[in-house]
Protein backbone atom coordinates (compact mmCIF):
# COMPACT_ATOMS: atom_id res chain seq x y z
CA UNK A 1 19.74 -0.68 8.41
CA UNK A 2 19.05 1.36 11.57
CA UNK A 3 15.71 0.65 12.82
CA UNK A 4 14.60 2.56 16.79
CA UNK A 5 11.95 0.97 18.82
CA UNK A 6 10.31 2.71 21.86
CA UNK A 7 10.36 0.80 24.95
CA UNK A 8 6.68 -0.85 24.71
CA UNK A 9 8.23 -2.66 21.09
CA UNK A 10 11.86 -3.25 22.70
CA UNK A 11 10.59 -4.98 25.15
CA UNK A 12 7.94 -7.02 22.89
CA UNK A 13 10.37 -8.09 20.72
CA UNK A 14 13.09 -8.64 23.89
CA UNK A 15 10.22 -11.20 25.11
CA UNK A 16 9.09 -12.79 21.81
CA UNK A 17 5.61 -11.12 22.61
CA UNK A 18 3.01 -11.00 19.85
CA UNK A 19 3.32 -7.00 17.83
CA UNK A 20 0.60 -5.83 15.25
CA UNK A 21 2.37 -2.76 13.00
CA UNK A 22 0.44 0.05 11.87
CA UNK A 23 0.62 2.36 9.53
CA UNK A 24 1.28 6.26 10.36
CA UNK A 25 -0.18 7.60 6.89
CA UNK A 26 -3.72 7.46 8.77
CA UNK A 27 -2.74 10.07 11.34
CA UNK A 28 -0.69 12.39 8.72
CA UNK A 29 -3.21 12.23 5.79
CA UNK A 30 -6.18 10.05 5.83
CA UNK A 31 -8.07 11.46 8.95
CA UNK A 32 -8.42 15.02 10.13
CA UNK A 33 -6.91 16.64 13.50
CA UNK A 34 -7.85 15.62 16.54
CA UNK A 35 -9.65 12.58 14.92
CA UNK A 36 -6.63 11.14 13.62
CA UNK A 37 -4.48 11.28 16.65
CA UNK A 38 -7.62 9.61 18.81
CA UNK A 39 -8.15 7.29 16.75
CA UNK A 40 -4.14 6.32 16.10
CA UNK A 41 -4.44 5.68 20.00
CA UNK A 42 -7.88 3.55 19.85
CA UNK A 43 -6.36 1.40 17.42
CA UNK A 44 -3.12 1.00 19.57
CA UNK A 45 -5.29 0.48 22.81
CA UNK A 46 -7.62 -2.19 20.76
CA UNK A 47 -4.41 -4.32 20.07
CA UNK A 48 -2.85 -4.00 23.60
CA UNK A 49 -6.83 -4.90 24.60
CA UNK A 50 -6.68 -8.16 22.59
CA UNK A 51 -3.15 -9.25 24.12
CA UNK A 52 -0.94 -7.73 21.44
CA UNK A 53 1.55 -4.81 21.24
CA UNK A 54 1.17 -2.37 18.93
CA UNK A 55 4.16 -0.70 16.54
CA UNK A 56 2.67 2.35 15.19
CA UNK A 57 5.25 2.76 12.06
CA UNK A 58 6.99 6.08 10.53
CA UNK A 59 10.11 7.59 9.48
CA UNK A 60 11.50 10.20 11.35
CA UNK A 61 14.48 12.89 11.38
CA UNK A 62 15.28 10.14 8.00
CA UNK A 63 15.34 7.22 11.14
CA UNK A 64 12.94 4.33 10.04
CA UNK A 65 10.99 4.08 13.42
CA UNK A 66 8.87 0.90 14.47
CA UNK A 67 6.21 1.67 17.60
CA UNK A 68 5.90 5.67 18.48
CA UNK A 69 5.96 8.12 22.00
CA UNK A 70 2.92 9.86 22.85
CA UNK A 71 4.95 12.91 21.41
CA UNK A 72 5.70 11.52 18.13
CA UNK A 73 1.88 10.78 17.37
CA UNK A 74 1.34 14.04 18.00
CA UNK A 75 3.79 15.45 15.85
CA UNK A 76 2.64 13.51 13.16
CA UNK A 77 -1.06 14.14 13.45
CA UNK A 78 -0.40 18.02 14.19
CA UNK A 79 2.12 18.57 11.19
CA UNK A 80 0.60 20.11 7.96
CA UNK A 81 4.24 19.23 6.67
CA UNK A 82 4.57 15.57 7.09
CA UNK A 83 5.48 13.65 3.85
CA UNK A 84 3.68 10.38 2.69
CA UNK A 85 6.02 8.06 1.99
CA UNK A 86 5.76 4.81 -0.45
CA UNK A 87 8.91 2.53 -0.52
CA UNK A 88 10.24 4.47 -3.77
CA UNK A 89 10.83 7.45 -1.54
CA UNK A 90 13.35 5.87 1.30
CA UNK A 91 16.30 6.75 -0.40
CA UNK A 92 14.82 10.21 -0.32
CA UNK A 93 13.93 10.87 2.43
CA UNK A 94 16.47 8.67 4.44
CA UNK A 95 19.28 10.50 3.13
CA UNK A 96 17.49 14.41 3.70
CA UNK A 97 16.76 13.16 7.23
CA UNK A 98 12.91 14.23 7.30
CA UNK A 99 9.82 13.40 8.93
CA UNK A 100 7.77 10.84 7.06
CA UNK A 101 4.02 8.85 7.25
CA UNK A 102 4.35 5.27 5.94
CA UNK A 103 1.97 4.09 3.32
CA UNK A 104 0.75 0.05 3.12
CA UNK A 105 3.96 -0.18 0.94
CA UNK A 106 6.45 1.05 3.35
CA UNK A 107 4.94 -0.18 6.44
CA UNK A 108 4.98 -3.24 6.00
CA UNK A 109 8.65 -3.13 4.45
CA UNK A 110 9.65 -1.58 7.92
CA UNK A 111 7.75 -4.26 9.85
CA UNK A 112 9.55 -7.24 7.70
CA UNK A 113 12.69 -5.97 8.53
CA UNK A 114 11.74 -5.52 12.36
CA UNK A 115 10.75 -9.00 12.55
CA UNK A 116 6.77 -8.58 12.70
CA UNK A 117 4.17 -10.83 11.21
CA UNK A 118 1.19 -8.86 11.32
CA UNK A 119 0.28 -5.46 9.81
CA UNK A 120 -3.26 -3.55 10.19
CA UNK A 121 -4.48 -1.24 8.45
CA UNK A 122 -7.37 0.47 6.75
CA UNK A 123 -8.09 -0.18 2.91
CA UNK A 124 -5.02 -1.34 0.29
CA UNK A 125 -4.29 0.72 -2.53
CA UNK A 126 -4.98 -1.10 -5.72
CA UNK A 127 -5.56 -0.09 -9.44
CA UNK A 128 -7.09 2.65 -10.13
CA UNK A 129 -10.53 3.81 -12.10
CA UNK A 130 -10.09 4.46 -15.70
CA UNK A 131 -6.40 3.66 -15.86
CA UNK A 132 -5.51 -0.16 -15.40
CA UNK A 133 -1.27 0.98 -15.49
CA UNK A 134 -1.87 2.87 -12.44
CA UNK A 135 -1.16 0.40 -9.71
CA UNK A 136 -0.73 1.21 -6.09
CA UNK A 137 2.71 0.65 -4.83
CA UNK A 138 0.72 -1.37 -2.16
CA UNK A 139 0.45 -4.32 -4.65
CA UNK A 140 3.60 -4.94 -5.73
CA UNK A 141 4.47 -5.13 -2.02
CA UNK A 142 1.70 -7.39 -1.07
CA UNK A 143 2.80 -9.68 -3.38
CA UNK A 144 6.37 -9.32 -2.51
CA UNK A 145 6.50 -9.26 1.50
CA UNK A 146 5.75 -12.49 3.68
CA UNK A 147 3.97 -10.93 6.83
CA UNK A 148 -0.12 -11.20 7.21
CA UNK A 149 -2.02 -7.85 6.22
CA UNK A 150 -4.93 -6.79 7.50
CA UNK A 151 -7.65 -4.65 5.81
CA UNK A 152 -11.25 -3.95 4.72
CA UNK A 153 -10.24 -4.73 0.90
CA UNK A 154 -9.06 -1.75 -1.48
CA UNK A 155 -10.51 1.30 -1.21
CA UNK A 156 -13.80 1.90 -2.37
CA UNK A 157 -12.64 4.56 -5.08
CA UNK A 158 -10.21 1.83 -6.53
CA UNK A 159 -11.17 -0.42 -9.41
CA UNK A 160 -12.10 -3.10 -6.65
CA UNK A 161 -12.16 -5.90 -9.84
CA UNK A 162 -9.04 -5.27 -11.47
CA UNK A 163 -7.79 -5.17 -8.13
CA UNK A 164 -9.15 -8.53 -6.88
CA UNK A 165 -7.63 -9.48 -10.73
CA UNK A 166 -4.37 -8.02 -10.36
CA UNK A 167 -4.29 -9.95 -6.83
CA UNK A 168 -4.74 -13.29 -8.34
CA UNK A 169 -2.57 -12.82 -10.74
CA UNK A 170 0.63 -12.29 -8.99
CA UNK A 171 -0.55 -15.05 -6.64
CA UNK A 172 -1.46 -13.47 -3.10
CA UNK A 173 -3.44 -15.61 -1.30
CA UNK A 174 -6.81 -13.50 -0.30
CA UNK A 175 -8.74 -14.70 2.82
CA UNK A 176 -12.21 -13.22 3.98
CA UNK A 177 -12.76 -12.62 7.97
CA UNK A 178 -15.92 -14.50 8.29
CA UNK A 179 -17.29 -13.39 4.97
CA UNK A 180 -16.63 -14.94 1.47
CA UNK A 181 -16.82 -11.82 -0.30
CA UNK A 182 -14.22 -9.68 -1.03
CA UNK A 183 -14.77 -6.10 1.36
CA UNK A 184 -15.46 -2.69 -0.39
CA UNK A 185 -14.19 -0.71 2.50
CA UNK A 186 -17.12 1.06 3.53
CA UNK A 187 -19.35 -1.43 2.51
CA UNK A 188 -19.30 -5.18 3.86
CA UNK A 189 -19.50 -6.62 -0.06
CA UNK A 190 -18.65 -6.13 -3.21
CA UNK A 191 -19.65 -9.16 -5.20
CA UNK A 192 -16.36 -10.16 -5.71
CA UNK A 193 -15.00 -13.56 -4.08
CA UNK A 194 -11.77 -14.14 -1.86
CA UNK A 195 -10.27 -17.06 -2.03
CA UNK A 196 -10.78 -18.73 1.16
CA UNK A 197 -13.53 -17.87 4.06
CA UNK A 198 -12.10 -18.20 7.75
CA UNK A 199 -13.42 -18.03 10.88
CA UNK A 200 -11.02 -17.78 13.61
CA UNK A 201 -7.68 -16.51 14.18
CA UNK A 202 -6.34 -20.17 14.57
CA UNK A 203 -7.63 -21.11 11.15
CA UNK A 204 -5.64 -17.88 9.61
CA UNK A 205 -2.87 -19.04 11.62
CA UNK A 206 -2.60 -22.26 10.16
CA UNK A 207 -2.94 -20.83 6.77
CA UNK A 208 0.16 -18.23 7.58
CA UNK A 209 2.51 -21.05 9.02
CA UNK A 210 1.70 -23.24 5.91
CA UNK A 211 2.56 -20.45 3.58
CA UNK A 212 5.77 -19.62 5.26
CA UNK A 213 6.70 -23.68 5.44
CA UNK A 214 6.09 -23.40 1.59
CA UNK A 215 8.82 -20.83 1.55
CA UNK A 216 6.17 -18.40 -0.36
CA UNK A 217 7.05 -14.73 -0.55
CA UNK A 218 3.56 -12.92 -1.25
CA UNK A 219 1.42 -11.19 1.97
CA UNK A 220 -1.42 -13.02 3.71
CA UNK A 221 -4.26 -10.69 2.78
CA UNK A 222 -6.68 -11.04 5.63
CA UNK A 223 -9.92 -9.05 4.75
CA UNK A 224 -12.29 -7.91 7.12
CA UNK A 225 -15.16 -6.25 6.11
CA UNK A 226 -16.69 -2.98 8.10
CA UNK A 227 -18.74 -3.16 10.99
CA UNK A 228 -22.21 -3.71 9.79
CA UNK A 229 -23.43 -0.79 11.93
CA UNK A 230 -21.47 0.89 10.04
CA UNK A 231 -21.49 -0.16 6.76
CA UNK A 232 -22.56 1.83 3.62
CA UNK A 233 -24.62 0.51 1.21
CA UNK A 234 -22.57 0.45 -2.14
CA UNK A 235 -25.41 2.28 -4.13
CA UNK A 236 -25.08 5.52 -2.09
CA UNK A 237 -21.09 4.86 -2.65
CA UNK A 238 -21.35 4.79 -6.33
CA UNK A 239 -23.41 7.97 -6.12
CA UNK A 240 -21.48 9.83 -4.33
CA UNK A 241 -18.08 8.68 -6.23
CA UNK A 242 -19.55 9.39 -9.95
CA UNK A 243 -19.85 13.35 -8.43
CA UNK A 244 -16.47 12.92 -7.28
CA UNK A 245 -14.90 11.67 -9.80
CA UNK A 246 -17.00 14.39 -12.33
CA UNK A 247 -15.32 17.14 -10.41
CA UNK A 248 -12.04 15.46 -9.76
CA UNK A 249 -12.16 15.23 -13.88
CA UNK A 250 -13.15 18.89 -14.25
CA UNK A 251 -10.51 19.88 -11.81
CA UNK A 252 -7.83 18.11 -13.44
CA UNK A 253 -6.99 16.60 -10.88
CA UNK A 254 -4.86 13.78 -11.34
CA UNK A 255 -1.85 10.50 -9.87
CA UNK A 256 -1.08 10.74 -6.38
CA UNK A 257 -3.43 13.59 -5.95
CA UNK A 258 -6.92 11.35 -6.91
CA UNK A 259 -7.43 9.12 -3.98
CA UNK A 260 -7.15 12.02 -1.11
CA UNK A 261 -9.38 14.25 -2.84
CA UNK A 262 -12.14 11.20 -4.34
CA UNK A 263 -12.30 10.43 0.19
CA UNK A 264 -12.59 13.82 1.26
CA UNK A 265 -15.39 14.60 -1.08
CA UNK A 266 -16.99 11.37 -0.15
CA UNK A 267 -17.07 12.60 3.55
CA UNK A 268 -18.50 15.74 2.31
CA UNK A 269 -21.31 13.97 -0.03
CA UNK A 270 -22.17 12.04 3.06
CA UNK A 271 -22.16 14.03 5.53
CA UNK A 272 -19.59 12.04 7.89
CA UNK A 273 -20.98 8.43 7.01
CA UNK A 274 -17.70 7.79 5.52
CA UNK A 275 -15.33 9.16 7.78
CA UNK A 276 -17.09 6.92 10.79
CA UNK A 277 -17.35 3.83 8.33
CA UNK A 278 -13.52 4.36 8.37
CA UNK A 279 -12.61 5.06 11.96
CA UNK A 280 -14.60 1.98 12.98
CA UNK A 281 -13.06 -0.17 10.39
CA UNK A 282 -9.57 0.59 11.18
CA UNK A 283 -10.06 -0.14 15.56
CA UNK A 284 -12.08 -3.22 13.99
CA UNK A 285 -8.81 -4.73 11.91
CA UNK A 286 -6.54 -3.48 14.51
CA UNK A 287 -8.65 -5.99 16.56
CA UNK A 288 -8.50 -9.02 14.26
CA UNK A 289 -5.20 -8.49 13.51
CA UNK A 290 -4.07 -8.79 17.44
CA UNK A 291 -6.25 -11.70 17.48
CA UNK A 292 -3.79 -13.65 15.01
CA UNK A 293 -0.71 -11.93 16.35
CA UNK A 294 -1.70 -13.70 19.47
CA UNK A 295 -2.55 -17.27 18.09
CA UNK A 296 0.72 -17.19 15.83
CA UNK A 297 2.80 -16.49 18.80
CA UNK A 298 1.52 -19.35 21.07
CA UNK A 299 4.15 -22.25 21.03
């Protein structure tokens, strides 16, 4: 498979220097213009800041691309016409040659195959409210794909139990950044326990090299929870979700189409809180994650 690099990842992976991939569905679709594209870069400068590279991750012209130009972050964040990908759509969109955003799914897919460990990102997808068949693409691949993933938990409009459930289950090993609770995106807690509390990037190193001597196939799910300046308390989230989800229902709105609408009425509900609960969580796992790039390339 053909796989281009820009020169800041050649060169990384040239030099056996530590890379953190990111996702590109956060610029196309999760954040609004120009907030997406500044952010994209404050996540890229946090893991250069914290001695990593970063590998901002997208398909484009049907070219799987791993780390992006100044002028391809700003195509994607300035496009209205950008597709969001999930791994079901490569043979798609590979073969019609189009510009694509990479979901947790196909990120990380890309970043296997280019040879990265580590993967940051914002909240998984999981199983969804009301409907325990509908299961993010995300988990399939979490389970599936050996690199380390980074995130604030699922996201907040998920069914955060069956999630943690459906996690368990098909045996990904869930750690908590400092915390022994399992994150609720915008809120640090949701009552629900990971598996293991850390509290250094050596210790999740050691965890990652053990599960890769094991031979073990499922994702490292390293969960950070929000800043707790910025942190939400979950009561105001449930509020502002049961509207949501009242007029999502009355709307008929439905699949695919749920989660973007259930997040931009919750940064309508609350005036903003959410869409700076996410920024900051996103630069803060871009963070940890270059942290444990770092201490799983030293020798």
């Amino acid at each position: 498979m053909k796989i281009q690099y820009n020169s800041e990842v050649t060169d990384a992976l040239k030099q056996d220097l530590p890379i953190v991939a990111l996702e590109s569905t956060v610029i196309s679709h999760g954040l609004p213009y120009p907030l997406n594209i500044k952010t994209a870069k404050r996540m890229e400068d946090t893991v250069r800041e914290h001695g990593a590279v970063p590998a901002t991750i997208a398909v484009l012209g049907g070219i799987p691309t791993v780390g992006l130009t100044e002028d391809q972050l700003a195509l994607l964040a300035g496009s209205e016409n950008t597709r969001k990908i999930s791994t079901r759509d490569l043979p798609v969109v590979i073969g019609k040659e189009v510009n694509c955003a990479t979901t947790v799914a196909t990120t990380m897919f890309f970043a296997w195959k280019a040879g990265i460990d580590v993967f940051a990102t914002g909240g998984i997808g999981g199983v969804h409210r009301g409907d325990g068949s509908d299961v993010s693409a995300d988990l399939p691949a979490i389970a599936g794909i050996p690199i380390t993933t980074v995130c604030a938990g699922a996201k907040s409009v998920l069914d955060l139990s069956a999630t943690r459930e459906w996690l368990e289950t098909n045996g990904v090993c869930v750690v908590g950044w400092r915390t022994s609770e399992f994150p609720a995106f915008y809120s640090e807690s949701s009552g629900l326990e990971v598996d293991e509390k850390v509290d250094s990037a050596t210790e999740v190193a050691r965890i990652i090299n053990a599960r890769d001597r094991l031979g073990l196939d499922s994702c490292v799910l390293l969960t950070v929870p929000v800043p707790e300046s910025d942190s939400i308390e979950a009561a105001e989230i449930d509020d502002w979700l049961s509207r949501a989800l009242q007029e999502a229902s009355e709307r008929g709105i439905k699949g695919k189409e749920t989660t973007p609408f259930l997040l931009s009425r919750l940064v309508e509900f609350s005036d903003g809180k959410t869409l700076d609960a996410n920024i900051a969580l996103l630069i803060n796992n871009a963070g940890v994650a270059a942290k444990v790039a770092v201490e799983l390339n030293r020798k």
